[in-house]
C-alpha atoms as a PDB file:
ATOM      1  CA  UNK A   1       0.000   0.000   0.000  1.00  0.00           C
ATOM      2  CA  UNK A   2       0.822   3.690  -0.400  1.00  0.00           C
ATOM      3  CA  UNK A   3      -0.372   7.026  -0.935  1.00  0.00           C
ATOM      4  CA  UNK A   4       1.948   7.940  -3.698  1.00  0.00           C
ATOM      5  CA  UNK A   5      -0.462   8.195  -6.511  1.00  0.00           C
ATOM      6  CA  UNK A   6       2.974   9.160  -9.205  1.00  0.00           C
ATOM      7  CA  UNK A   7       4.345   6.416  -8.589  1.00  0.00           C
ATOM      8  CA  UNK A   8       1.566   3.940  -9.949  1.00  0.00           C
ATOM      9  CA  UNK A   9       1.666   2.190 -13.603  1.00  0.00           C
ATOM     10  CA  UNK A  10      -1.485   0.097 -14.544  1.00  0.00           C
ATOM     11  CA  UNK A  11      -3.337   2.261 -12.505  1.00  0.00           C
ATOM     12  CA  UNK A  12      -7.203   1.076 -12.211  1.00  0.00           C
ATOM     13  CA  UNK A  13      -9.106   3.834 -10.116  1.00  0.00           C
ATOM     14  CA  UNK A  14     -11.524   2.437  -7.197  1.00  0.00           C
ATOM     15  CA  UNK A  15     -14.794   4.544  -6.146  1.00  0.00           C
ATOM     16  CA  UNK A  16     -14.644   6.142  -3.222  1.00  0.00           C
ATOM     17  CA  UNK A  17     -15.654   4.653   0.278  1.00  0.00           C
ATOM     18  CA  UNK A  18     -15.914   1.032  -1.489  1.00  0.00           C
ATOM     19  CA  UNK A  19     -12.811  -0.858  -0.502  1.00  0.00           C
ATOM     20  CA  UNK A  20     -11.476   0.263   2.937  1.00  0.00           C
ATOM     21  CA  UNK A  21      -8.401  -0.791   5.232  1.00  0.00           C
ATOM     22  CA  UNK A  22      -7.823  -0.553   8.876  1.00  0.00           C
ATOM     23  CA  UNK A  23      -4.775   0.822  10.232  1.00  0.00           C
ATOM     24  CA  UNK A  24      -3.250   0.145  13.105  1.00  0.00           C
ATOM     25  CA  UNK A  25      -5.201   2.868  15.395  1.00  0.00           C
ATOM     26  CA  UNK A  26      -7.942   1.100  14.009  1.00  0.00           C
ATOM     27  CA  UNK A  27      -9.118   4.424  12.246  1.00  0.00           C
ATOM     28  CA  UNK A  28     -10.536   3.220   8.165  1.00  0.00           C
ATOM     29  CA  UNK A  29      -8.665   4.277   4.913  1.00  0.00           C
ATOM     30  CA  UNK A  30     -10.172   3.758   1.848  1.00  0.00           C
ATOM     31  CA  UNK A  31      -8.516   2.386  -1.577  1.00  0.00           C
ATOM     32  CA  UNK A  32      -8.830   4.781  -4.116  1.00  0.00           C
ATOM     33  CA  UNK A  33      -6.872   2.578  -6.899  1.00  0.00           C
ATOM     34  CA  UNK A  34      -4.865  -0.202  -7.664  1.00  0.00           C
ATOM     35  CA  UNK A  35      -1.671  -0.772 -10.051  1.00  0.00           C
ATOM     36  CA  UNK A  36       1.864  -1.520 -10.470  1.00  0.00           C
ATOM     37  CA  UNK A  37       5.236   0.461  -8.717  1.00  0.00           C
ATOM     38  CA  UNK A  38       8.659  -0.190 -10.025  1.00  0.00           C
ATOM     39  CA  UNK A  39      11.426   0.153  -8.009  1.00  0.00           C
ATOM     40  CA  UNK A  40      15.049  -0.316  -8.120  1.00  0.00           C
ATOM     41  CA  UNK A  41      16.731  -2.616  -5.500  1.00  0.00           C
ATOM     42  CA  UNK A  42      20.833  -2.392  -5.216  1.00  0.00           C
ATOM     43  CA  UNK A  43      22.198  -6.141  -4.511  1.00  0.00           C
ATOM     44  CA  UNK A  44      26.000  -6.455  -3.916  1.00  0.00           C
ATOM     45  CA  UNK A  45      26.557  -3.336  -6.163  1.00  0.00           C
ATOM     46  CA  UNK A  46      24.500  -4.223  -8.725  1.00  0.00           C
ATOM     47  CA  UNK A  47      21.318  -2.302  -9.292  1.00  0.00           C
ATOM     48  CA  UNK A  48      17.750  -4.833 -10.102  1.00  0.00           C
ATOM     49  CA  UNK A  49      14.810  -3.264 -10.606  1.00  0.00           C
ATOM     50  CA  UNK A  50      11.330  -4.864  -9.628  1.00  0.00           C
ATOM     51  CA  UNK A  51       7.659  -4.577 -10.117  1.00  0.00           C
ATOM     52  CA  UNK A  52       5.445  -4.726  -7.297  1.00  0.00           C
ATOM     53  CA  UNK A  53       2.077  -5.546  -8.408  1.00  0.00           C
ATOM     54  CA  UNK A  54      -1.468  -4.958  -7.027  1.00  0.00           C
ATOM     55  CA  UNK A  55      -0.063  -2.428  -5.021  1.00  0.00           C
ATOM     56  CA  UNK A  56      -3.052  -0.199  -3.136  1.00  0.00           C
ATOM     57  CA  UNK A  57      -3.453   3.530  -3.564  1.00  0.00           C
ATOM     58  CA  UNK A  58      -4.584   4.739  -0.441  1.00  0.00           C
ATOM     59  CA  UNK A  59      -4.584   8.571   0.155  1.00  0.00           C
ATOM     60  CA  UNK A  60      -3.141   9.324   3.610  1.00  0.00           C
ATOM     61  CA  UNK A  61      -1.424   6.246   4.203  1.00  0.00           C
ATOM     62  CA  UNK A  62       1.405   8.147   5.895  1.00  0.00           C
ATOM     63  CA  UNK A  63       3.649   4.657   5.360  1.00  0.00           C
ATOM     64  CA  UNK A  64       4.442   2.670   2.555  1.00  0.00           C
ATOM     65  CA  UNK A  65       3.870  -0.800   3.454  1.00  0.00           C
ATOM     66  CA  UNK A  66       4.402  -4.006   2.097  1.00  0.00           C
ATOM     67  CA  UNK A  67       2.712  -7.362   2.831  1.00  0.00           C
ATOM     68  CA  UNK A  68       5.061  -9.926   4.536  1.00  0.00           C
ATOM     69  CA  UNK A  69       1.976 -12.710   3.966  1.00  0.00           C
ATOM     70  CA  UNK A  70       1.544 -11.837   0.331  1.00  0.00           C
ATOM     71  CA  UNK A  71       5.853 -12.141  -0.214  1.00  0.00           C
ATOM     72  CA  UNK A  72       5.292 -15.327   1.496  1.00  0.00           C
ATOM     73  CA  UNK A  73       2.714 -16.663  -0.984  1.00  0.00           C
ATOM     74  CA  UNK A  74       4.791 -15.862  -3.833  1.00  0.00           C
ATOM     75  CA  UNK A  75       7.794 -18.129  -2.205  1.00  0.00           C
ATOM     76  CA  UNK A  76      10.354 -15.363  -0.638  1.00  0.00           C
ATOM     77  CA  UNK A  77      11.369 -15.800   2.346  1.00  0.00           C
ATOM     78  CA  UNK A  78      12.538 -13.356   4.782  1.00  0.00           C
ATOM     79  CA  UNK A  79      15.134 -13.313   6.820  1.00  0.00           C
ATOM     80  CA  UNK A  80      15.820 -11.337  10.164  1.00  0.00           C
ATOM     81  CA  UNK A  81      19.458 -10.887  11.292  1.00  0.00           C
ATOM     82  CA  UNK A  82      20.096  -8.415  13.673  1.00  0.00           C
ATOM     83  CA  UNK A  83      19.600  -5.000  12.674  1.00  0.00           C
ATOM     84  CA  UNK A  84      18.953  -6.239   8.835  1.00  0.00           C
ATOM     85  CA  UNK A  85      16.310  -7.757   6.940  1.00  0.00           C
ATOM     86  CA  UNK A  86      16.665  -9.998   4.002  1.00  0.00           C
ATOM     87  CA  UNK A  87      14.379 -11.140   1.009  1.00  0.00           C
ATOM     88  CA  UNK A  88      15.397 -14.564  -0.402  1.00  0.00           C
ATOM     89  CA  UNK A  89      13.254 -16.700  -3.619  1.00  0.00           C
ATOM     90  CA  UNK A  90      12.504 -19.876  -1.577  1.00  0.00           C
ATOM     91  CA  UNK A  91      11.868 -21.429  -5.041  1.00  0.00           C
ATOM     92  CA  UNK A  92      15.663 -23.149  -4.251  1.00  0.00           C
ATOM     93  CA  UNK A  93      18.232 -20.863  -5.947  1.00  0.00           C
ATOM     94  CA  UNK A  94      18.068 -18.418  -2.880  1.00  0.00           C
ATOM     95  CA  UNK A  95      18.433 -15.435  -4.477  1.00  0.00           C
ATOM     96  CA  UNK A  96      18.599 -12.117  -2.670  1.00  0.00           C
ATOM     97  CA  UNK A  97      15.864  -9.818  -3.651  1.00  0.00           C
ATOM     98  CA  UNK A  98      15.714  -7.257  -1.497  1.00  0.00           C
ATOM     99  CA  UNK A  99      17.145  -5.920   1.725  1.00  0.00           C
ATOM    100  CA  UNK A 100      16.582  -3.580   4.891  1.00  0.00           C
ATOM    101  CA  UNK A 101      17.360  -2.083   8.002  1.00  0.00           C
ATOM    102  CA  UNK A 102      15.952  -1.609  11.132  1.00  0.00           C
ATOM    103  CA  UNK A 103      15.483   1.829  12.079  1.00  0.00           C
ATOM    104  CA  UNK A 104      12.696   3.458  15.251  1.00  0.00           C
ATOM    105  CA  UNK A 105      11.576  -0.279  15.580  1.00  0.00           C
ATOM    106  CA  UNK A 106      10.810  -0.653  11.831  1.00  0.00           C
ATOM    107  CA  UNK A 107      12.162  -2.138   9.090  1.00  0.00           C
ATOM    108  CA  UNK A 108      12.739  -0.392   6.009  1.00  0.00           C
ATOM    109  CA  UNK A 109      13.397  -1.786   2.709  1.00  0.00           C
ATOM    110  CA  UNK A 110      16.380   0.208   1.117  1.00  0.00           C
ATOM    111  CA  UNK A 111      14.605   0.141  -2.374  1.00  0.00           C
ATOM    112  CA  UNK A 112      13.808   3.097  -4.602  1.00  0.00           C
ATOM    113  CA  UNK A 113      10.446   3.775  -6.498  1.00  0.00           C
ATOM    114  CA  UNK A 114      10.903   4.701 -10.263  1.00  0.00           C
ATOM    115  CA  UNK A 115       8.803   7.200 -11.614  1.00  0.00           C
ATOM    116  CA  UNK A 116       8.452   8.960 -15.131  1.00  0.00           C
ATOM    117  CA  UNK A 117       9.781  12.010 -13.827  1.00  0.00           C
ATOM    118  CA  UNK A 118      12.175  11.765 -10.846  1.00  0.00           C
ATOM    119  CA  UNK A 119      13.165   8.365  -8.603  1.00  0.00           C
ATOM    120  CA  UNK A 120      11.830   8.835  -4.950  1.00  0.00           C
ATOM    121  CA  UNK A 121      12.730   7.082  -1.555  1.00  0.00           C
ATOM    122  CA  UNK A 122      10.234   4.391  -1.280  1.00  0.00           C
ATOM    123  CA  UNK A 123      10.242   3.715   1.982  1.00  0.00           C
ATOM    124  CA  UNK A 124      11.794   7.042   3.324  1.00  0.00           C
ATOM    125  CA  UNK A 125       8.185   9.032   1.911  1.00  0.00           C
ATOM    126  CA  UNK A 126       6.393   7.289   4.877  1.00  0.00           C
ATOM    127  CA  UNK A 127       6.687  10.702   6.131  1.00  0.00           C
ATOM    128  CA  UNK A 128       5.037  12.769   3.795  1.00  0.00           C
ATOM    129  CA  UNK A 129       1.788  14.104   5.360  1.00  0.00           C
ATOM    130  CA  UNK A 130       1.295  17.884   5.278  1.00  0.00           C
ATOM    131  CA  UNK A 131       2.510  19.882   8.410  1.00  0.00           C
ATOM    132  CA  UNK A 132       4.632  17.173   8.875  1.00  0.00           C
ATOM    133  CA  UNK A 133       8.643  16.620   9.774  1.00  0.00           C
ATOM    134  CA  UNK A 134      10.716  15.464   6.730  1.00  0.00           C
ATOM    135  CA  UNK A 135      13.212  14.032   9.280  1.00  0.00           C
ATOM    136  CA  UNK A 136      13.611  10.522   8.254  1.00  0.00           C
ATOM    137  CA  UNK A 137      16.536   7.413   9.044  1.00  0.00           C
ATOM    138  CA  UNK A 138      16.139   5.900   5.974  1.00  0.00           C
ATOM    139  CA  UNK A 139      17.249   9.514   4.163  1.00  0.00           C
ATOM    140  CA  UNK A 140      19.917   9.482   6.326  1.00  0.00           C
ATOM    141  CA  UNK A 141      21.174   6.144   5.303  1.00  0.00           C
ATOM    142  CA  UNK A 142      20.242   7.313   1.821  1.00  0.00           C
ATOM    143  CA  UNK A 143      22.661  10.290   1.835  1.00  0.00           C
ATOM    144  CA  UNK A 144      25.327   8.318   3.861  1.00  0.00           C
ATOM    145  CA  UNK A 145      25.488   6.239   1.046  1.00  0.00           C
ATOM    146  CA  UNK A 146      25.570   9.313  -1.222  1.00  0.00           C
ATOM    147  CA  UNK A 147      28.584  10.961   0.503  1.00  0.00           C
ATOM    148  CA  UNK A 148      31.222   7.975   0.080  1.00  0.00           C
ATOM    149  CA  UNK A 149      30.013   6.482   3.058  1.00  0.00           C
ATOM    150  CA  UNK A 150      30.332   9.802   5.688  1.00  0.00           C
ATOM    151  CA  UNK A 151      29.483   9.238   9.429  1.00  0.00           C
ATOM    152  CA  UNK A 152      26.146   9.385  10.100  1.00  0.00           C
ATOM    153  CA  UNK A 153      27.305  12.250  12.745  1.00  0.00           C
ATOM    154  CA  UNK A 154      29.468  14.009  10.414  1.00  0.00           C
ATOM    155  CA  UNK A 155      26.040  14.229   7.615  1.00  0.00           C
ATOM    156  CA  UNK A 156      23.699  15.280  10.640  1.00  0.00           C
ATOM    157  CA  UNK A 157      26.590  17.865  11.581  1.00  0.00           C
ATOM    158  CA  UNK A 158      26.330  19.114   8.024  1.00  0.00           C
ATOM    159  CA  UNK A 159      22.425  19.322   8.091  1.00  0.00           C
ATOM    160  CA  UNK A 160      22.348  21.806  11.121  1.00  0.00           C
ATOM    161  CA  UNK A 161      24.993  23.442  10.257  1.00  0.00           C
ATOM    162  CA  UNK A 162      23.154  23.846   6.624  1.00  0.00           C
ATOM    163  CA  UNK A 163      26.714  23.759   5.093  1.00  0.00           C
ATOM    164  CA  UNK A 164      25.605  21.396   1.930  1.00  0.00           C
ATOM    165  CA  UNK A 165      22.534  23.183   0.014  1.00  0.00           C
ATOM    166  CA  UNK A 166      19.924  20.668  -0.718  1.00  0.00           C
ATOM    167  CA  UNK A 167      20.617  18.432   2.347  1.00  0.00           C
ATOM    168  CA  UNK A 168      17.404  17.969   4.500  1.00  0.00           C
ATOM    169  CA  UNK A 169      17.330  17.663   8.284  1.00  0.00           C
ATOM    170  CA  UNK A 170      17.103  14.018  10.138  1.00  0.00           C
ATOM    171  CA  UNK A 171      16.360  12.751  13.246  1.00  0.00           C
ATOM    172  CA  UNK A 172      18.756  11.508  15.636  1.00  0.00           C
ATOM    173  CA  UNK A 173      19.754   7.712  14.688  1.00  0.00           C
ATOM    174  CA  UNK A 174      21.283   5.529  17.108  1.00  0.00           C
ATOM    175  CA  UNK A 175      20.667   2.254  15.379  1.00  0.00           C
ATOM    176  CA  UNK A 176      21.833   2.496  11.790  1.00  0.00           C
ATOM    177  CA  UNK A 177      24.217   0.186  10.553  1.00  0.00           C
ATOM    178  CA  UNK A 178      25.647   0.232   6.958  1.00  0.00           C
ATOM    179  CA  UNK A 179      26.936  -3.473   5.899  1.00  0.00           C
ATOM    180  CA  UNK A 180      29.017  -1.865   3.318  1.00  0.00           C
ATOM    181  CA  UNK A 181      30.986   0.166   5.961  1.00  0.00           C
ATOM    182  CA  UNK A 182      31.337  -3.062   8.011  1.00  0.00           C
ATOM    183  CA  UNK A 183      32.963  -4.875   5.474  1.00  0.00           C
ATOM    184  CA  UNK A 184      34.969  -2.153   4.091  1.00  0.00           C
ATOM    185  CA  UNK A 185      36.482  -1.054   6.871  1.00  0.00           C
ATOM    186  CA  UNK A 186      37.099  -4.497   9.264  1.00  0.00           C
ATOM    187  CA  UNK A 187      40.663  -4.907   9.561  1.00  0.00           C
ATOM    188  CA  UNK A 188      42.859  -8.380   9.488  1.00  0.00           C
ATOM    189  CA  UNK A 189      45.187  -8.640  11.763  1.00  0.00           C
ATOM    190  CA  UNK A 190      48.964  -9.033  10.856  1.00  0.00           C
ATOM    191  CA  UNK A 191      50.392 -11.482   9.177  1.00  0.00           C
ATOM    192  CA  UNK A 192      52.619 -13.995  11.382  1.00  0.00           C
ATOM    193  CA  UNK A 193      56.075 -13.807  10.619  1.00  0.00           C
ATOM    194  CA  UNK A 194      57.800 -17.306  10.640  1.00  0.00           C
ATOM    195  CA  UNK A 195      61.201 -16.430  12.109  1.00  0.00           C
ATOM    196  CA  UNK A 196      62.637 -19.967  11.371  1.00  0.00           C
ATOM    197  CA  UNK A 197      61.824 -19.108   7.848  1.00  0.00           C
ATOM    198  CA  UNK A 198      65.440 -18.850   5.722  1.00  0.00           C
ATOM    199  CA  UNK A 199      66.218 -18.134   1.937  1.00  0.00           C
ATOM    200  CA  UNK A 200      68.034 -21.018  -0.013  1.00  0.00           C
ATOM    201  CA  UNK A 201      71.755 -20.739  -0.032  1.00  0.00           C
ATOM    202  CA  UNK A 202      72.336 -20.238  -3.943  1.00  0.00           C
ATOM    203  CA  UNK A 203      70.621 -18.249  -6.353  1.00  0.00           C
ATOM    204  CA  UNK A 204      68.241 -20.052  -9.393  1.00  0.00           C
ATOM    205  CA  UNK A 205      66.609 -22.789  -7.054  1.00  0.00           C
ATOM    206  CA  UNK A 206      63.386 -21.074  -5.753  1.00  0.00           C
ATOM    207  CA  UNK A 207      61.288 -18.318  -7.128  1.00  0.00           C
ATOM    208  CA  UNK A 208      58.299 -16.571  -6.183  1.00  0.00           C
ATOM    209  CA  UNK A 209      55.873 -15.270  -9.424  1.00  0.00           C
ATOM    210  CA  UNK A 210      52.635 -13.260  -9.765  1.00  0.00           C
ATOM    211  CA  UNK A 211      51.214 -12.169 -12.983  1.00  0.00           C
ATOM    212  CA  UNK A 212      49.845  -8.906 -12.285  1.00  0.00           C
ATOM    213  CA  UNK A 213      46.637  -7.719 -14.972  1.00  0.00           C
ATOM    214  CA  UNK A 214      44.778  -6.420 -17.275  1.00  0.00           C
ATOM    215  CA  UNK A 215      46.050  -2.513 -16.732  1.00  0.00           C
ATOM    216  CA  UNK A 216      43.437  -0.517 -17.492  1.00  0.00           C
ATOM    217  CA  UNK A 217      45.941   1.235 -20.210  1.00  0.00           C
ATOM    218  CA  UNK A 218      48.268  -1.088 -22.129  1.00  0.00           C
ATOM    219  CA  UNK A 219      51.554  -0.668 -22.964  1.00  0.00           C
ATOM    220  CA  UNK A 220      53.068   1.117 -26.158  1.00  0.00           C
ATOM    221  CA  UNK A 221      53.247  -2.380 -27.114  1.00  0.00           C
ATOM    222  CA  UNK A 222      49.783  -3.027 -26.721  1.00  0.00           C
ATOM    223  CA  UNK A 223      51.201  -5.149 -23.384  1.00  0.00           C
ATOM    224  CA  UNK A 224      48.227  -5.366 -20.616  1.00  0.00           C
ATOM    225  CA  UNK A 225      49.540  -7.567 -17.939  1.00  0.00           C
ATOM    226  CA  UNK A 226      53.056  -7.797 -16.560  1.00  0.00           C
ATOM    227  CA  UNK A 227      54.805 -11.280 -14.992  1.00  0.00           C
ATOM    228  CA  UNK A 228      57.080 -10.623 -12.016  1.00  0.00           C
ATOM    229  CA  UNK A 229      59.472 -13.429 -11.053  1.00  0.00           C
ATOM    230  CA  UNK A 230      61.848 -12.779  -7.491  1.00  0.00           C
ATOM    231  CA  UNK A 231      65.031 -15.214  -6.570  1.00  0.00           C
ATOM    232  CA  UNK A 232      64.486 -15.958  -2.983  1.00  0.00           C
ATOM    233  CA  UNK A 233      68.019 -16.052  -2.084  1.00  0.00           C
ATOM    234  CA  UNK A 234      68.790 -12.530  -4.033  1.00  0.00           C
ATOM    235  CA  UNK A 235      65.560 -10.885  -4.135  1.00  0.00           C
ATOM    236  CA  UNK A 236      66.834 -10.592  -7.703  1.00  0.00           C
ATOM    237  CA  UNK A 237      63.784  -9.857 -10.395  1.00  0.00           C
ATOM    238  CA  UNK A 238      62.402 -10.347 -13.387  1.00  0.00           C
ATOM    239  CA  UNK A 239      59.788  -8.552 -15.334  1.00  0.00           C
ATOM    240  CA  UNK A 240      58.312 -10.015 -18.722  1.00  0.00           C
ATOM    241  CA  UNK A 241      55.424  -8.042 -20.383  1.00  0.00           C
ATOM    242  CA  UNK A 242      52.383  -9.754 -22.211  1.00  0.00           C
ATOM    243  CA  UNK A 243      49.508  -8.860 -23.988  1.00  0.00           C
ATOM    244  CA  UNK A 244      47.482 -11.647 -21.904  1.00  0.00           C
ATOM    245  CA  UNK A 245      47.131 -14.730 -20.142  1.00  0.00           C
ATOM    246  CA  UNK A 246      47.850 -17.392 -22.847  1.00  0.00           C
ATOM    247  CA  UNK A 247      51.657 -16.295 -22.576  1.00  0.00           C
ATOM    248  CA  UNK A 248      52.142 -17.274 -19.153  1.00  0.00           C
ATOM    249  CA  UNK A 249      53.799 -20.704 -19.884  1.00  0.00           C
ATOM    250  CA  UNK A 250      56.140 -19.467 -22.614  1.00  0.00           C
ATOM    251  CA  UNK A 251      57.454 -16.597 -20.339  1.00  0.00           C
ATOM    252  CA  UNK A 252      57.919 -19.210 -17.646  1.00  0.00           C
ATOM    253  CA  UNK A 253      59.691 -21.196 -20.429  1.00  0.00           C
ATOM    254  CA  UNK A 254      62.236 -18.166 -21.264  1.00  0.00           C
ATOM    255  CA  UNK A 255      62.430 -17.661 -17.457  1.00  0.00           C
ATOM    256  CA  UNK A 256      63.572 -21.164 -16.888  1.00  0.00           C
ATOM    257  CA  UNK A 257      66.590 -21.138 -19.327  1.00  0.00           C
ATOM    258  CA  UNK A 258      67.381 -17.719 -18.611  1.00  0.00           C
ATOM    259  CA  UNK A 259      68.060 -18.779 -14.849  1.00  0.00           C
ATOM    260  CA  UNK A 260      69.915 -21.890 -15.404  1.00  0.00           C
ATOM    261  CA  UNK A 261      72.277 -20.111 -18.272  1.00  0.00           C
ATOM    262  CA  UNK A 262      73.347 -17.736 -15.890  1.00  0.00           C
ATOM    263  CA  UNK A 263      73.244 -19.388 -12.331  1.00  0.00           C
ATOM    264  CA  UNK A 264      74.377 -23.221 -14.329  1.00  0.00           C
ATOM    265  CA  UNK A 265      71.730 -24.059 -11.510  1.00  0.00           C
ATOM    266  CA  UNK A 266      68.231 -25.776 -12.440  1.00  0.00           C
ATOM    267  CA  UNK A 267      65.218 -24.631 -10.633  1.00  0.00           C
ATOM    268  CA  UNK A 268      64.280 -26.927  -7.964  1.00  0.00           C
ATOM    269  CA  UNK A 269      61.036 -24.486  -6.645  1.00  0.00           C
ATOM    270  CA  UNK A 270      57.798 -22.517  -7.552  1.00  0.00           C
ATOM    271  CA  UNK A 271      54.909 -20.902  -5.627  1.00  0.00           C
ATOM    272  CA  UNK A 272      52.627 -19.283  -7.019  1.00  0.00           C
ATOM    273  CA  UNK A 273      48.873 -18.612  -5.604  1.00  0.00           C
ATOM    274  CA  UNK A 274      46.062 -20.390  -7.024  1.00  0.00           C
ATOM    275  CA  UNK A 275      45.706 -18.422 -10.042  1.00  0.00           C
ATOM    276  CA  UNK A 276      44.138 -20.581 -12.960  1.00  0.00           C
ATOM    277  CA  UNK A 277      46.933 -19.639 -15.438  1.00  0.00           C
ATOM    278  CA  UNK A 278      49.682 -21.265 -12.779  1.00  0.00           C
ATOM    279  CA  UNK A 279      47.174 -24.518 -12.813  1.00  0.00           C
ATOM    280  CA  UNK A 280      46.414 -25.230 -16.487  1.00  0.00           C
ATOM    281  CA  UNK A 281      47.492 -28.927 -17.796  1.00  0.00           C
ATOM    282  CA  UNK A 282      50.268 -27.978 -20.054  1.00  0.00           C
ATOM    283  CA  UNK A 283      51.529 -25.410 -16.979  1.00  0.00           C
ATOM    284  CA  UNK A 284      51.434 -28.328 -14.640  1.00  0.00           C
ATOM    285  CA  UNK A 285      53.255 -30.607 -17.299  1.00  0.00           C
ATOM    286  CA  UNK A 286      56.171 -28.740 -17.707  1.00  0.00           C
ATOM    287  CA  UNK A 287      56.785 -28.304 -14.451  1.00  0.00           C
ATOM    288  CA  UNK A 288      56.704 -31.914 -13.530  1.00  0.00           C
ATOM    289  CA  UNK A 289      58.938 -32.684 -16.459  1.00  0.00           C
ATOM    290  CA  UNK A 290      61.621 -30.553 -14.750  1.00  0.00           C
ATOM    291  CA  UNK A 291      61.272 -31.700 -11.947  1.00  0.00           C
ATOM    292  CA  UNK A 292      60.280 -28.443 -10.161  1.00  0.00           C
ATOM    293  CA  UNK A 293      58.032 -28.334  -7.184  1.00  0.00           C
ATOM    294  CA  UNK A 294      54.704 -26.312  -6.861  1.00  0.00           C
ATOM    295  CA  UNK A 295      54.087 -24.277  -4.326  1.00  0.00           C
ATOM    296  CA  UNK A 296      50.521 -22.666  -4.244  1.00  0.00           C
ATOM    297  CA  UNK A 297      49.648 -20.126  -1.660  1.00  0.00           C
ATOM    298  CA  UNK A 298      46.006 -19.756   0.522  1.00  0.00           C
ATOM    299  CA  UNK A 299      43.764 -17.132  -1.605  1.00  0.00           C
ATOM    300  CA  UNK A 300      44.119 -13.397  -0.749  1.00  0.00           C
ATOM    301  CA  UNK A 301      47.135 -14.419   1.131  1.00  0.00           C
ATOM    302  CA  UNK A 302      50.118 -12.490  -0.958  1.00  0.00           C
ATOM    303  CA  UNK A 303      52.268 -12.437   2.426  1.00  0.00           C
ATOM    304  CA  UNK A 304      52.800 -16.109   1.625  1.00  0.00           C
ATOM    305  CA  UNK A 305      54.617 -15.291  -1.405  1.00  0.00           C
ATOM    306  CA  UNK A 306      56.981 -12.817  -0.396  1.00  0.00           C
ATOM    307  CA  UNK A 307      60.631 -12.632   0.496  1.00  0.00           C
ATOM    308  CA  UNK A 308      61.614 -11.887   4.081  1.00  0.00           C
END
């Protein structure tokens, strides 16, 4: 339901005082139409948009509500964690529709209605009643979201302040919680460094490689990645451009007979992380035909592959 007649599509007027729905002060609002709302729903970065259907135009609404029963009958389930709210297809691929927040004991879907002219706040127009406050958590999430991710404190600073034109006042809002800043800004803690760990005695035997790629602007050569291989025992390195992935195994090639002409040593080592280029069949052949062992590193994990 909601009392945002612009944002309706396949919009079927209803005479007055024939449908009517209670509200929770058990005071009666009647439907005055029924139609379609489109709104826009950002999932992991990516922006979906979705029709809600048989939505109910009721003047003075004051909220925007949505049915929990009806998203049950069409087979989403919803999901409570904490201060968030999530909207799954319980068809079994679990796809995330939707999600929320809880803000002043409600939840809030962070969605945005789509309309011909301009897109609106779906949820944050619940208060849009004349004579009353625009102050609203869900614009303040909005515009948190807006400003890189800015403090909530540091927006409502700006708002009485009135140092950003355009930037309504909120309402204090002790409970907001972005996920984004959560897992943008936890830290890891340092890596452990092994102190029995020691460099092999002669140079040639063990080296550490990373192909680094694609550069957003190639080379003069038309070169987009880069292949970086480091002698544990001299830190010495060596840097072989290509223009992409399918080169890895002939640079390794060059790379092996480089370091044996000039050491007279074989290579004995490898590590590499679990990159797919370091695990292809013919990769993996040559290898084993010299005789050179594999190291592959945990994901994310470069420390693993460094010299110290």
């Amino acid at each position: 339901m909601s009392d945002k007649r612009q944002w309706f599509t396949n919009f079927h007027p209803v005479a007055d005082k024939v449908w009517s729905v209670s509200i929770a002060d058990n005071h009666l609002l009647y439907v005055r139409g029924v139609g379609d709302i489109l709104v826009n729903a950002t999932i992991n970065g990516v922006v979906k948009s979705f029709k809600l259907q048989n939505v109910l135009y009721v003047p003075h609404l004051r909220r925007n509500l949505i049915s929990v029963s009806r998203l049950t009958e069409k087979h989403i389930a919803i999901i409570h964690i904490r201060n968030e709210c999530k909207m799954i297809t319980n068809d079994g691929a679990g796809r995330l529709l939707m999600s929320g927040f809880k803000a002043d004991g409600l939840w809030r879907l962070d969605i945005v209605a789509v309309t011909p002219s301009s897109t609106a706040n779906f949820a944050s127009s619940a208060h849009s009643s004349p004579g009353q406050s625009s102050r609203s958590t869900l614009s303040l999430h909005r515009w948190h979201t807006r400003l890189g991710h800015a403090s909530f404190r540091t927006i409502q600073d700006m708002s009485r302040r009135e140092t950003v034109v355009g930037l309504p006042s909120f309402s204090k809002a002790t409970s907001l919680v972005c996920p984004g800043c959560i897992h943008g800004k936890i830290h890891r803690r340092p890596f452990p460094v092994n102190p029995e760990r020691k460099r092999v005695a002669l140079p040639g035997l063990f080296f550490h490689t990373d192909l680094v790629g694609p550069l957003q602007i190639p080379s003069l050569g038309g070169h987009s990645y880069f292949m970086t291989f480091k002698d544990d025992h001299s830190s010495y390195r060596f840097v072989f451009l290509l223009p992409d992935r399918k080169g890895v195994l002939s640079v390794f090639k060059s790379l092996y007979k480089l370091s044996k002409k000039e050491t007279g040593r074989s290579m004995v080592k490898l590590r590499t992380n679990n990159a797919k280029e370091f695990l292809s069949a013919d990769f993996q052949d040559f290898i084993k035909q010299k005789g050179i062992r594999h190291e592959l590193t945990a994901p994310y994990s470069p420390e693993q592959n460094s010299v110290r």
